[in-house]
N, C-alpha and C. Protein backbone atom coordinates (compact mmCIF):
# COMPACT_ATOMS: atom_id res chain seq x y z
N UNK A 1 48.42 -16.73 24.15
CA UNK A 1 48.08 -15.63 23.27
C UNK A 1 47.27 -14.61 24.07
N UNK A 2 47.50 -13.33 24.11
CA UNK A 2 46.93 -12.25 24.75
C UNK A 2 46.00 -12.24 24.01
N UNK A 3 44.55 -11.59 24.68
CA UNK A 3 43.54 -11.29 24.44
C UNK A 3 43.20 -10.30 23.11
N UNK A 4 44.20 -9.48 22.91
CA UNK A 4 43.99 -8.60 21.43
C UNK A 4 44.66 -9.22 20.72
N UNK A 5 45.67 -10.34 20.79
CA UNK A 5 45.88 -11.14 19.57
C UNK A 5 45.28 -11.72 19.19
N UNK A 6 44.63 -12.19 19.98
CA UNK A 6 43.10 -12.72 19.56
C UNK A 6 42.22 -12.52 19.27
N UNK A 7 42.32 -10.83 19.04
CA UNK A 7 40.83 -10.28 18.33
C UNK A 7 41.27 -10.28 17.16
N UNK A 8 43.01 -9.62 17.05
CA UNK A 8 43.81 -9.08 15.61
C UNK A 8 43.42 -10.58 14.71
N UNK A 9 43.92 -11.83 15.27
CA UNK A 9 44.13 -13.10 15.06
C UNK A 9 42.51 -13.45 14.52
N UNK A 10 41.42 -13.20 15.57
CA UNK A 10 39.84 -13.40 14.83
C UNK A 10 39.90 -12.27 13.39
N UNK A 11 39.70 -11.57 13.97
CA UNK A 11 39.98 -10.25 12.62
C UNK A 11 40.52 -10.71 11.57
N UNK A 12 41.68 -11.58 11.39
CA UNK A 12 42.49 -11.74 10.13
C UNK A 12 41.44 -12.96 9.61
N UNK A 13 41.05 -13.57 10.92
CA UNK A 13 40.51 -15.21 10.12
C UNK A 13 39.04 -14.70 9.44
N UNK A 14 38.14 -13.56 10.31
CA UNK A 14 37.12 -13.20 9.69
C UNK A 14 37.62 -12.48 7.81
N UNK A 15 38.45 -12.04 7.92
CA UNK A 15 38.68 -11.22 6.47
C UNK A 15 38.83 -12.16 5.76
N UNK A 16 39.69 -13.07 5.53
CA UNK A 16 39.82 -14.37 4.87
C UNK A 16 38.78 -14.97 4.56
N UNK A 17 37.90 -15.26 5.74
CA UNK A 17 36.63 -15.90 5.33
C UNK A 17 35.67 -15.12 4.07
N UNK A 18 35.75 -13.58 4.00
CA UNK A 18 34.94 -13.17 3.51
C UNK A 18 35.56 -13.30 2.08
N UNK A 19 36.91 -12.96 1.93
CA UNK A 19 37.45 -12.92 0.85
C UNK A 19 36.89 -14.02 0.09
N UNK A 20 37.41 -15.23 0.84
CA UNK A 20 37.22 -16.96 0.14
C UNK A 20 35.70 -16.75 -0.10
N UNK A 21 34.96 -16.55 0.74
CA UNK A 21 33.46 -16.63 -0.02
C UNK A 21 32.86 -16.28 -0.63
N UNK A 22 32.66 -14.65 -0.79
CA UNK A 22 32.18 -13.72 -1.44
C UNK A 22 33.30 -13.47 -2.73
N UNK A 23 34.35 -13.66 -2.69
CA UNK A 23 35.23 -14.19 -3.51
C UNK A 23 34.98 -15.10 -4.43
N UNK A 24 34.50 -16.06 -4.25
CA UNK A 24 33.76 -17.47 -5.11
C UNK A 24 32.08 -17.39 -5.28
N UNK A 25 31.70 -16.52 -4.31
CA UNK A 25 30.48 -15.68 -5.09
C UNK A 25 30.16 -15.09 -6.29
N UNK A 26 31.37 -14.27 -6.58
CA UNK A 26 31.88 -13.44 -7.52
C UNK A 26 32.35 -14.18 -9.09
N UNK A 27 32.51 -15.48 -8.45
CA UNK A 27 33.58 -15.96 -9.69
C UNK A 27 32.52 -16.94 -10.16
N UNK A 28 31.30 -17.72 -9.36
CA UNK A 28 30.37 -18.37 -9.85
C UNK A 28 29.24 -17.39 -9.98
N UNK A 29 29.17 -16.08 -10.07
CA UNK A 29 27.88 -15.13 -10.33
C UNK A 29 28.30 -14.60 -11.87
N UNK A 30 29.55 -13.94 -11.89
CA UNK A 30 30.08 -13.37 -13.17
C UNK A 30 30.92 -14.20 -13.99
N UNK A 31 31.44 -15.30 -13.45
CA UNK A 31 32.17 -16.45 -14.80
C UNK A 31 31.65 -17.89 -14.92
N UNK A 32 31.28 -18.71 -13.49
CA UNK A 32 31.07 -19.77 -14.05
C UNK A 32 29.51 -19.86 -14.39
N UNK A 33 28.15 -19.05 -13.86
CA UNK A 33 27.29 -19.13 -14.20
C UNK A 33 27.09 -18.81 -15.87
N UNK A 34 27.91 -17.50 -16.47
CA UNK A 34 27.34 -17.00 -18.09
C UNK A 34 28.13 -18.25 -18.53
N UNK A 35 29.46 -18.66 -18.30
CA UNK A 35 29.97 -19.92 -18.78
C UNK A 35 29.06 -20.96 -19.20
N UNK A 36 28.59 -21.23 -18.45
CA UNK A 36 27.52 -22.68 -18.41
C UNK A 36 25.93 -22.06 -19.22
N UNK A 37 26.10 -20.99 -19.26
CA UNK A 37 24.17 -20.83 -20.06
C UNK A 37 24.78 -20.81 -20.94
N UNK A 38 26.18 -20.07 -21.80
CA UNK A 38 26.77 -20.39 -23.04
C UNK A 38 26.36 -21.88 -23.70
N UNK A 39 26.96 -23.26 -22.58
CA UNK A 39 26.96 -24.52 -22.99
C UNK A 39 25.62 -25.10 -23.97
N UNK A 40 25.66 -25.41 -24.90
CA UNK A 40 24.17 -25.80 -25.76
C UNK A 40 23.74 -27.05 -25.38
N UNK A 41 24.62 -27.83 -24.91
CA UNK A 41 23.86 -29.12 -24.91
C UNK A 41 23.90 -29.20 -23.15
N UNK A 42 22.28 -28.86 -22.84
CA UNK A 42 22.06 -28.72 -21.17
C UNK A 42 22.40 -29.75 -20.54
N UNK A 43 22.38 -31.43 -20.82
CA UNK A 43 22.76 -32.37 -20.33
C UNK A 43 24.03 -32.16 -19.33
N UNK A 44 25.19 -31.34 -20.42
CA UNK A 44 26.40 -31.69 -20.11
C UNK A 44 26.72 -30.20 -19.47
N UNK A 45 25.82 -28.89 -19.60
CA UNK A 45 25.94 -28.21 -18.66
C UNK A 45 25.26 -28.67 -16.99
N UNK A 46 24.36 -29.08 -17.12
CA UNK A 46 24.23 -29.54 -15.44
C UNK A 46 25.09 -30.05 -15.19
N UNK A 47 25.54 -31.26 -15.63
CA UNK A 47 26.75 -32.08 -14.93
C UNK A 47 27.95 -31.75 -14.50
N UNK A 48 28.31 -30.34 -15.71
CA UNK A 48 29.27 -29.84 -15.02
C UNK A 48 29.00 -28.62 -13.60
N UNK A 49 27.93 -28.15 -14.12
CA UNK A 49 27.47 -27.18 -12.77
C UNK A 49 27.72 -28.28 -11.70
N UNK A 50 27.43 -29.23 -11.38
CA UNK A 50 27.13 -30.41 -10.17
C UNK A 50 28.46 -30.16 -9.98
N UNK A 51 29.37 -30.54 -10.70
CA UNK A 51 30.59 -31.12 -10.15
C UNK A 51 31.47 -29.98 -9.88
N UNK A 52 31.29 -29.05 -10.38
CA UNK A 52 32.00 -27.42 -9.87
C UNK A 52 31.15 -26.84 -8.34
N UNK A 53 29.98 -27.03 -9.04
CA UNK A 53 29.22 -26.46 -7.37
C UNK A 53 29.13 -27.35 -5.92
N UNK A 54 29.72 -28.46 -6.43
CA UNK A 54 30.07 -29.52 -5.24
C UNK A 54 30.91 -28.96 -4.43
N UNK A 55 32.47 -28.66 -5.42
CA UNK A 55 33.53 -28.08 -4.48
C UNK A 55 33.35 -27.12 -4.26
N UNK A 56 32.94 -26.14 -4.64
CA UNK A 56 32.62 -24.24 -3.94
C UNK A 56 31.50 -24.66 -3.16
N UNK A 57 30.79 -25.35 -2.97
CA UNK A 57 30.19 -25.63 -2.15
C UNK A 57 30.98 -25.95 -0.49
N UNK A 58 31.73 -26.59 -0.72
CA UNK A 58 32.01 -27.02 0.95
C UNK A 58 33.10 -26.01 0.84
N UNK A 59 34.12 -25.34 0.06
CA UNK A 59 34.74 -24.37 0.47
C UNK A 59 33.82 -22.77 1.22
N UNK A 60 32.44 -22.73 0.44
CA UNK A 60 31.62 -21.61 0.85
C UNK A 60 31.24 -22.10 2.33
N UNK A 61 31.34 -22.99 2.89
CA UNK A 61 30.65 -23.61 4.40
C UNK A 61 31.53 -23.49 4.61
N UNK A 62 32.82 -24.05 4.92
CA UNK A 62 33.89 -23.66 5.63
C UNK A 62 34.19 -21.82 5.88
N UNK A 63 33.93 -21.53 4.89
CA UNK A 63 34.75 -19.72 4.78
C UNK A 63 33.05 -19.36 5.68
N UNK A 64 31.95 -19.76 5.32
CA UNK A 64 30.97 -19.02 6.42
C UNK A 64 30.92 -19.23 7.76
N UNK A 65 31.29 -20.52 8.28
CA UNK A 65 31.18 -21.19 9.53
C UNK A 65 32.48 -20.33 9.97
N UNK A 66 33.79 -20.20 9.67
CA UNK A 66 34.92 -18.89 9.74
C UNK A 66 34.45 -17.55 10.42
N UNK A 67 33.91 -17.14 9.24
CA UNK A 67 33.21 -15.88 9.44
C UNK A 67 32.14 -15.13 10.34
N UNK A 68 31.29 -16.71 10.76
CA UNK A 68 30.12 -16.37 11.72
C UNK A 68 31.17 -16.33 12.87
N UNK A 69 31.99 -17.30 13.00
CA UNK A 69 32.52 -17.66 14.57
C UNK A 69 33.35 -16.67 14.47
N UNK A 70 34.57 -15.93 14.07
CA UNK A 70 34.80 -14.93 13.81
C UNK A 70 34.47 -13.65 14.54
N UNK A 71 33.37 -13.42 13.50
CA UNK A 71 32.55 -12.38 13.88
C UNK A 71 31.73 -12.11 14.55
N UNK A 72 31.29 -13.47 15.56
CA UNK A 72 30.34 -13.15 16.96
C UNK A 72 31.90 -13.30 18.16
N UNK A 73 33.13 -13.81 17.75
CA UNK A 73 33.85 -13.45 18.82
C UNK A 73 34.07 -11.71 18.98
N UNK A 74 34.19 -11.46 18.02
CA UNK A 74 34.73 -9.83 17.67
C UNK A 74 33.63 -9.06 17.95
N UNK A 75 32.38 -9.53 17.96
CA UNK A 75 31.23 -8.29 18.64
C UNK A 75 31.48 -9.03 20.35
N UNK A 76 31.71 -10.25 20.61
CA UNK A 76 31.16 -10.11 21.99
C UNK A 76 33.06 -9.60 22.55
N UNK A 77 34.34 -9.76 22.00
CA UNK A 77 35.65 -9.04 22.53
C UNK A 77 35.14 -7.12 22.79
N UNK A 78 34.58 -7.02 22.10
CA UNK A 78 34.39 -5.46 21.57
C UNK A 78 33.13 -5.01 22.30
N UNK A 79 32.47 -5.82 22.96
CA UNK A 79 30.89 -5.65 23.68
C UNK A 79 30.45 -5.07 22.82
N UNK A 80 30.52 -5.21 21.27
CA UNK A 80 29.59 -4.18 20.03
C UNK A 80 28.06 -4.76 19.42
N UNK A 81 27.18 -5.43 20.48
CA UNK A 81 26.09 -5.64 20.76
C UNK A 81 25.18 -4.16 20.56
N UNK A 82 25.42 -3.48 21.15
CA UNK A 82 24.75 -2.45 21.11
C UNK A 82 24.60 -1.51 19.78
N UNK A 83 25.30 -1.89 18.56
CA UNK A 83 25.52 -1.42 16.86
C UNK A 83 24.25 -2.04 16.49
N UNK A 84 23.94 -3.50 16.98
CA UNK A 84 22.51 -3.68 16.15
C UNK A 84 20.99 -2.89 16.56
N UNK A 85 21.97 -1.71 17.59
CA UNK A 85 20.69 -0.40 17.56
C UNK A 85 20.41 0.36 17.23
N UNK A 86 21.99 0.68 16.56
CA UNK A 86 22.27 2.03 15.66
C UNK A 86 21.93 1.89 14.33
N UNK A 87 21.52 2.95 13.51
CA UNK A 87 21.25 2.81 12.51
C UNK A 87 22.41 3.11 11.60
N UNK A 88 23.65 3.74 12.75
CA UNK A 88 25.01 4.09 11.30
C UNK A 88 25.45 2.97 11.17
N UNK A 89 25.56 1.60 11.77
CA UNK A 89 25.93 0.10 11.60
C UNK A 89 25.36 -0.55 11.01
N UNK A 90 24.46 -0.04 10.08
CA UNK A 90 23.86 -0.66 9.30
C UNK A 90 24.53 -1.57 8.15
N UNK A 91 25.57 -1.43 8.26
CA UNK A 91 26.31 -2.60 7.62
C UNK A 91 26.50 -3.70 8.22
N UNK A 92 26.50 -3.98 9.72
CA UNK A 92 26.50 -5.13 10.66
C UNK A 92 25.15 -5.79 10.46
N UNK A 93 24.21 -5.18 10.18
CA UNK A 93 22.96 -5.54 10.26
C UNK A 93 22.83 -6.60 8.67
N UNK A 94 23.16 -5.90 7.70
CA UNK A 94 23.13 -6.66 6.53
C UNK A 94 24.33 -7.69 6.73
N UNK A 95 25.41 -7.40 6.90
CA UNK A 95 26.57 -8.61 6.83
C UNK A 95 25.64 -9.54 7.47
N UNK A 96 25.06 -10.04 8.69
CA UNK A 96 24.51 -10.70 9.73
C UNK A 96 23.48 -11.33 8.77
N UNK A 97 22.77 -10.31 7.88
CA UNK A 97 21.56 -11.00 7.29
C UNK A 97 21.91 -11.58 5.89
N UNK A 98 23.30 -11.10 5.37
CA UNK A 98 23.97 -11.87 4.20
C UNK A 98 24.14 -13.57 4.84
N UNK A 99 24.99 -13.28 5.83
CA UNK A 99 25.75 -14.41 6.93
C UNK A 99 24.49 -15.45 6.78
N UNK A 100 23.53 -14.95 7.42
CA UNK A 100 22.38 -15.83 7.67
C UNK A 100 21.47 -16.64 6.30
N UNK A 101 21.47 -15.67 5.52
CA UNK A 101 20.55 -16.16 4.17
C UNK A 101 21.83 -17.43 3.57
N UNK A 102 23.34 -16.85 3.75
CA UNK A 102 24.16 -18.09 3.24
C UNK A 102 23.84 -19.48 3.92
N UNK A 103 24.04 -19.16 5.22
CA UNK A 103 23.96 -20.54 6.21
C UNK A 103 22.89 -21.26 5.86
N UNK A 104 21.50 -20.47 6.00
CA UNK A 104 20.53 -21.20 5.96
C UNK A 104 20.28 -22.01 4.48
N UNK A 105 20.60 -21.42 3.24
CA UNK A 105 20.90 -22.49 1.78
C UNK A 105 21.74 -23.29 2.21
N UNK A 106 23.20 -22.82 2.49
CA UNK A 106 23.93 -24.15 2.81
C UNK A 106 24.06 -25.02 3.04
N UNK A 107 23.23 -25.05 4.74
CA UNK A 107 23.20 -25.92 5.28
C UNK A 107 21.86 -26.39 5.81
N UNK A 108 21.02 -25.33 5.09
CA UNK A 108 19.42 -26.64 5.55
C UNK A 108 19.01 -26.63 4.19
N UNK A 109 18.89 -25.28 3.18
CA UNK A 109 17.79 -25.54 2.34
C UNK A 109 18.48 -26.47 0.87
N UNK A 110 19.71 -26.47 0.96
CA UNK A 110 20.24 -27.05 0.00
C UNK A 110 20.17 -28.56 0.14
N UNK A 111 20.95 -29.03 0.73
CA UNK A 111 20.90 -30.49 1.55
C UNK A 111 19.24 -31.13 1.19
N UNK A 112 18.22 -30.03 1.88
CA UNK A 112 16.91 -30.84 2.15
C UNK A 112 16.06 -30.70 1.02
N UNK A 113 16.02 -29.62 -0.22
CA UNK A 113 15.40 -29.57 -1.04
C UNK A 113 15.98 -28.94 -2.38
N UNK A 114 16.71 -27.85 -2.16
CA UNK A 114 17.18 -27.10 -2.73
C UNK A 114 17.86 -27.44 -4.31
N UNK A 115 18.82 -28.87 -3.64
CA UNK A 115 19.70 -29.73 -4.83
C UNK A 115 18.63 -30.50 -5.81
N UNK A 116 17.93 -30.76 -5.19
CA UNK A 116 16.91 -32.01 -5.82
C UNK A 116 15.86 -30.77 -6.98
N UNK A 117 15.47 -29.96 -5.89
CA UNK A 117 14.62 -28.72 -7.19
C UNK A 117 15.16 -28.24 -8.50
N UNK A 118 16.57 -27.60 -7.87
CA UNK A 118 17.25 -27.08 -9.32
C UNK A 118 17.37 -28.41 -10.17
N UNK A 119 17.24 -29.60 -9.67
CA UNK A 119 18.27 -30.51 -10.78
C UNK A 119 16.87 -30.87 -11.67
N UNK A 120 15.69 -30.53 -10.69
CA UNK A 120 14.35 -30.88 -11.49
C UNK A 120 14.07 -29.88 -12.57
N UNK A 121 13.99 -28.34 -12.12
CA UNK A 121 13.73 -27.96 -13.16
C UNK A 121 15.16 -27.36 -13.88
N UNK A 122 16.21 -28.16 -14.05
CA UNK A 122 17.25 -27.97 -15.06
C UNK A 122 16.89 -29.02 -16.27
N UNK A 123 16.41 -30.30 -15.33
CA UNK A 123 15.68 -31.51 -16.54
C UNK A 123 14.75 -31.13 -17.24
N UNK A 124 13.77 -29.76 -16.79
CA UNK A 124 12.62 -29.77 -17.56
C UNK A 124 12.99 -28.33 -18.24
N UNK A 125 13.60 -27.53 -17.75
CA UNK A 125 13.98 -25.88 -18.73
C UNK A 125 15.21 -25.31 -18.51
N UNK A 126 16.20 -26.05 -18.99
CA UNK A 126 17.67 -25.93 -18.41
C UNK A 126 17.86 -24.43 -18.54
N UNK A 127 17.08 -23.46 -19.43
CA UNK A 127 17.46 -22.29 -19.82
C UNK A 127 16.97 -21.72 -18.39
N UNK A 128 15.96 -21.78 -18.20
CA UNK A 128 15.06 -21.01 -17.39
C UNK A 128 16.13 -21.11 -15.91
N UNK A 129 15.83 -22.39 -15.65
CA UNK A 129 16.47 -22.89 -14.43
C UNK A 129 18.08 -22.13 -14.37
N UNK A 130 18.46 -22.24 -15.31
CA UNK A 130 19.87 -21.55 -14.59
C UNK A 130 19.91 -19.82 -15.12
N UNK A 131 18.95 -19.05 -15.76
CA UNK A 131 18.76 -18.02 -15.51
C UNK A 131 18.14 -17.27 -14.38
N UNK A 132 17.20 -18.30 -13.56
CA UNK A 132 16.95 -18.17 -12.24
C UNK A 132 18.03 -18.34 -11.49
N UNK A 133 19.01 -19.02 -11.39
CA UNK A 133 20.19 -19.30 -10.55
C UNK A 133 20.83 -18.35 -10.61
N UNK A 134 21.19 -17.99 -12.01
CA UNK A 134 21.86 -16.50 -12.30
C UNK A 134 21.48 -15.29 -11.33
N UNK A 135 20.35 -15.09 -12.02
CA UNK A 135 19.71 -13.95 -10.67
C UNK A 135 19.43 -14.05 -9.29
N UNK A 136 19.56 -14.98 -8.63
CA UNK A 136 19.80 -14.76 -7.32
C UNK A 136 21.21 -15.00 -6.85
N UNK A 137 21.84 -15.22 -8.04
CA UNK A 137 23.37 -15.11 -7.02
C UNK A 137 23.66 -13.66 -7.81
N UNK A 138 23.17 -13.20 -8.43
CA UNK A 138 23.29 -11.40 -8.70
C UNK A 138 22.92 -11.24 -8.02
N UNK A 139 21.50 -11.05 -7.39
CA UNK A 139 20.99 -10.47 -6.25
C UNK A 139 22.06 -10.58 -4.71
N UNK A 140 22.47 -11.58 -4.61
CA UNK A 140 23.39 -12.19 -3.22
C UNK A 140 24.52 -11.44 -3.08
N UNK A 141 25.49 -11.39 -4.73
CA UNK A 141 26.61 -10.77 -4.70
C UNK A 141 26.48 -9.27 -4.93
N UNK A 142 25.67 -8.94 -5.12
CA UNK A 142 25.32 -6.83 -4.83
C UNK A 142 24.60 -7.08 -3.37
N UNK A 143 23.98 -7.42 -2.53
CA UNK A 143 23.65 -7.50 -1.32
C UNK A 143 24.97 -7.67 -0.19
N UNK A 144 25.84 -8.47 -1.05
CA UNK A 144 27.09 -8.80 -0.48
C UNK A 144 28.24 -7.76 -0.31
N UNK A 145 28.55 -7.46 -1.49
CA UNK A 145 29.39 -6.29 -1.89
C UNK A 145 29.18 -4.99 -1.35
N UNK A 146 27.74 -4.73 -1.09
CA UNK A 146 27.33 -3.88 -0.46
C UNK A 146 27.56 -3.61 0.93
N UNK A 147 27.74 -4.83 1.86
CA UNK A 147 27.55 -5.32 3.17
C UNK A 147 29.11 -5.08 3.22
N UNK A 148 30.17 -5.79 2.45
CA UNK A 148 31.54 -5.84 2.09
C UNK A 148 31.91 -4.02 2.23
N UNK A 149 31.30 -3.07 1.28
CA UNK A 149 31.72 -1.91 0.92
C UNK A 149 31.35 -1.16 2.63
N UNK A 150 30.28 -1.23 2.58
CA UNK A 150 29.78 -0.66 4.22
C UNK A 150 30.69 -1.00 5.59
N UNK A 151 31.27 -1.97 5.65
CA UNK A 151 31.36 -2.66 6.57
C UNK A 151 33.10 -1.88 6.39
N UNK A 152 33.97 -2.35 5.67
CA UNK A 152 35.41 -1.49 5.48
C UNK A 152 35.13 -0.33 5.38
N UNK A 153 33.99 0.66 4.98
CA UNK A 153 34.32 2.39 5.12
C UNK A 153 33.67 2.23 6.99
N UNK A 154 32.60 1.76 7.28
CA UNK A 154 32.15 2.25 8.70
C UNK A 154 33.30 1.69 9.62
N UNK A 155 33.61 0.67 9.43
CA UNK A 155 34.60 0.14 10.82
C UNK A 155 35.62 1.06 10.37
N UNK A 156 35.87 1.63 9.55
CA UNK A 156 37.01 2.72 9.65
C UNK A 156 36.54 4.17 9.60
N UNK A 157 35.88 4.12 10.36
CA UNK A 157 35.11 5.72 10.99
C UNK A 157 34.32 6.12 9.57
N UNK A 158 33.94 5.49 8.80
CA UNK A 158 33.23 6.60 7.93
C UNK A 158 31.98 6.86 8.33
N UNK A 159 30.67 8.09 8.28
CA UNK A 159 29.57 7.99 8.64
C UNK A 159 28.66 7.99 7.89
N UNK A 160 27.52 7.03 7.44
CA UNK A 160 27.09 6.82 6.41
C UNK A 160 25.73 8.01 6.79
N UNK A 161 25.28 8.06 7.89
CA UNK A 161 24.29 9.23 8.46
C UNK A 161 24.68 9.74 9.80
């Protein structure tokens, strides 16, 4: 495989990744989260949150681990190191810090504390607890979308300043 098929080829696998994730961002921020605060009897809404957020769970690690590797081949093919100086790339800067805030829940803060907290205070204020959940995956998916919107107008010449 020549060397720009292999960027075209990273390129396609990075878009995919974002789709699949921020994609299932979207679908557990605006359907399955109001879904589940609907549910009245909280017992049987956690249990199902568990067993839905199990599988979007390892599909969201796969589509990020994609996306990071991806997208540090495509800055170092492109030598585009030098964008995290500019301030019109400021969409590289947030994607990177979306990228990063995912990884780090994923794969340290969830695992080591994260699962065990929510499930504590879902036992003690199921309301509360998943209206907090609510709002930070609002917060994630407009941080996201944003990073998403920036990132397709600048890599296609638009100038944001």
């Amino acid at each position: 495989m020549q060397e720009f098929d292999l960027f075209v080829f990273a390129r396609s696998l990075h878009i995919l990744g974002v789709v699949l994730w921020i994609g299932g961002v979207a679908f557990v921020t605006t359907v399955l989260i109001p879904s589940l605060k609907a549910i009245a009897d909280t017992e049987n809404r956690f249990e199902l949150f568990e067993r839905l957020e199990n599988r979007f769970s390892s599909q969201a690690k796969i589509a990020t681990l994609i996306t990071g590797f991806s997208g540090l081949y495509m800055l170092y093919f492109t030598d585009g190191w030098h964008r995290y100086t500019e301030l019109q790339f400021w969409w590289l800067h947030l994607m990177t810090l979306i990228w990063f805030i995912f990884i780090v829940v994923l794969f340290i803060f969830e695992p080591l504390f994260l699962h065990r907290w929510f499930h504590e205070k879902a036992t003690e204020d199921s309301d509360t607890a998943f209206r907090l959940l609510h709002t930070m995956h609002i917060l994630l998916l407009l941080l996201s979308l944003i990073a998403v919107f920036g990132a397709v107008a600048g890599s296609h010449g638009f100038k944001f300043f």
